[in-house]
Structure formats: structure tokens, C-alpha cells
Protein backbone atom coordinates (compact mmCIF):
# COMPACT_ATOMS: atom_id res chain seq x y z
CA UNK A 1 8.42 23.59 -40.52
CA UNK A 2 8.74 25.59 -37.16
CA UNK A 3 11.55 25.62 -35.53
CA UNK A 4 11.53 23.67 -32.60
CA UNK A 5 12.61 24.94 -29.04
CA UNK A 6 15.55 23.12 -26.92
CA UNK A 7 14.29 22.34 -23.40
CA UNK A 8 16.65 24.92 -22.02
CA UNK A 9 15.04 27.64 -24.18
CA UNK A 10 11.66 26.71 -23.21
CA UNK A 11 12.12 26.79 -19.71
CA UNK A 12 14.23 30.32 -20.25
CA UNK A 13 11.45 31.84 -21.90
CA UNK A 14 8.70 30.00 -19.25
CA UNK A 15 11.03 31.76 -16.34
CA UNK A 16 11.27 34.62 -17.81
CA UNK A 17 7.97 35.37 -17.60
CA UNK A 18 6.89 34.45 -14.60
CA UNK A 19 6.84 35.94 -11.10
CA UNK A 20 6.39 33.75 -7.80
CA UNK A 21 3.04 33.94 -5.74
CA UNK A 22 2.93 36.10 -2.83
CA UNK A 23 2.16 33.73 0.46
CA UNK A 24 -0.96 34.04 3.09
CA UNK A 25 -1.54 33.27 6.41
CA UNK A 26 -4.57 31.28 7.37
CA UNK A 27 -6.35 29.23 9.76
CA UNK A 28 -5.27 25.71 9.90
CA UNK A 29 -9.25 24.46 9.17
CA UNK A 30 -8.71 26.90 6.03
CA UNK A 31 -6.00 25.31 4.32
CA UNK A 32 -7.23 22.34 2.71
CA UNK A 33 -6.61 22.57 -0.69
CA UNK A 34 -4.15 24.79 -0.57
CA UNK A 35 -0.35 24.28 -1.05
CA UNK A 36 2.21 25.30 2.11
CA UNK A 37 5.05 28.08 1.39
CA UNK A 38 7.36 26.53 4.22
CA UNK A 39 8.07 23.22 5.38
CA UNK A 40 5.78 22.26 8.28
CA UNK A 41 7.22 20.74 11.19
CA UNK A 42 6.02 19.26 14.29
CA UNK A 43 7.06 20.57 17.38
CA UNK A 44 6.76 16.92 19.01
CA UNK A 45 6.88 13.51 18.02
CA UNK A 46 3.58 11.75 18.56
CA UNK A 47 3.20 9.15 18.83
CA UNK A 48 6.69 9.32 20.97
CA UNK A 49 7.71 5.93 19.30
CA UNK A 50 7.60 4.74 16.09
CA UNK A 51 4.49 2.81 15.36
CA UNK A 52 1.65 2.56 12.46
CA UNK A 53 -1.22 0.56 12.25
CA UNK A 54 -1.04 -0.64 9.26
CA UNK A 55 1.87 -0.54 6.88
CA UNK A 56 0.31 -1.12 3.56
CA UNK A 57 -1.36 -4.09 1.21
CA UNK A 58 0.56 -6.50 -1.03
CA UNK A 59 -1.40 -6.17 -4.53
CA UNK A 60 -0.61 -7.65 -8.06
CA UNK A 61 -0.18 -4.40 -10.23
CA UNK A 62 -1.73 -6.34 -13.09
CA UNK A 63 -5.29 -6.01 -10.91
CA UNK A 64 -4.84 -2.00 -10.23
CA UNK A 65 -6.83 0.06 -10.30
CA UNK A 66 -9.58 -1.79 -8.89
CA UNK A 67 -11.21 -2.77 -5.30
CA UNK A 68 -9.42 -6.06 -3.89
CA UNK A 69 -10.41 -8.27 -1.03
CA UNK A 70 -8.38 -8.59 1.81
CA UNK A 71 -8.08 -12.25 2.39
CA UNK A 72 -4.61 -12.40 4.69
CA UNK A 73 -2.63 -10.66 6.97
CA UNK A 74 1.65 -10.38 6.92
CA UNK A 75 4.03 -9.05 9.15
CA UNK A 76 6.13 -6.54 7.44
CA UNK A 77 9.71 -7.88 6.35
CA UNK A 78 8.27 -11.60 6.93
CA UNK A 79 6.86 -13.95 4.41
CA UNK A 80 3.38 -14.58 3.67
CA UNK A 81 2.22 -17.94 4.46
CA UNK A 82 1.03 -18.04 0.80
CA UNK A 83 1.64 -16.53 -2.03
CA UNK A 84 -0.95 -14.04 -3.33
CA UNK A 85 -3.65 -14.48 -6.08
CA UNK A 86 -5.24 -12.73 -8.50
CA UNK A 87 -7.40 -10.36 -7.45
CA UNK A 88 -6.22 -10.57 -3.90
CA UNK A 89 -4.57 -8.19 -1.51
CA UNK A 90 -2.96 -8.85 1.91
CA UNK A 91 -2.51 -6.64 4.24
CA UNK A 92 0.97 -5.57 5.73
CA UNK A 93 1.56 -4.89 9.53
């Protein structure tokens, strides 16, 4: 039998032998795809207040993955006026 590794020897011998990836400048419309170097920060907040359209849907895990009809709206931190059914999702606002 081999000998087996300990998961501090693996990642010493995975660091060891690699080196980190230069960075590149490009266009904003260039950049899908491709992973930032640096945080990115806005320079202001917009909207200027804290707002979303939507917050989310309320889904049963046990249906995921899957597509789910919407059949109800609920306010975010309030109760639903039902509770929801198989193969439903609500959505959150």
C-alpha cells in the first residue's frame, strides 16, 4: 500500500509548486468570464437607498432543481397567507 499524504503535506507540496498569475488590465465589456485581482468598489451608492425589487422565492428544497410556478406573493419578514405546496414557489418582496 502507498503511503498516504496528510492534508498539510499535500497542500505543502501543491504550494510549493506553484507561482501566482500575473494580472491584466482590460476593458470593462472584456471581462466577462474572467476573475478580478482586486476588490471592486463603487464609487457611489445607487440606488442612494436601499431597495430591491424582488428579494427572492420561498421553494420546498425537496422540488429543486426544477421550474416552479409562482402562485403568491409575501412581504419579506411577514407571513404568507398560506403555507406553500408542493411544487410551488412564492415570491418574496
Amino acid at each position: 500500500m502507498t503511503d498516504l499524504l496528510t492534508l498539510e503535506e499535500a497542500q505543502e507540496r501543491v504550494l510549493a509548486r506553484v507561482r501566482p498569475l500575473s494580472s491584466q488590465s482590460v476593458a470593462t465589456r472584456d471581462a466577462a468570464g474572467r476573475v478580478a485581482a482586486e476588490d471592486v468598489r463603487a464609487l457611489v451608492d445607487l440606488p442612494p437607498f436601499r431597495s430591491s425589487a424582488m428579494d427572492g422565492f420561498a421553494v420546498r428544497a425537496a422540488d429543486l432543481p426544477g421550474t416552479l410556478p409562482i402562485v403568491g406573493r409575501v412581504a419579506a419578514g411577514r407571513p404568507a397567507a398560506r403555507p406553500l405546496g408542493p411544487g410551488e414557489a412564492m415570491e418574496i418582496s
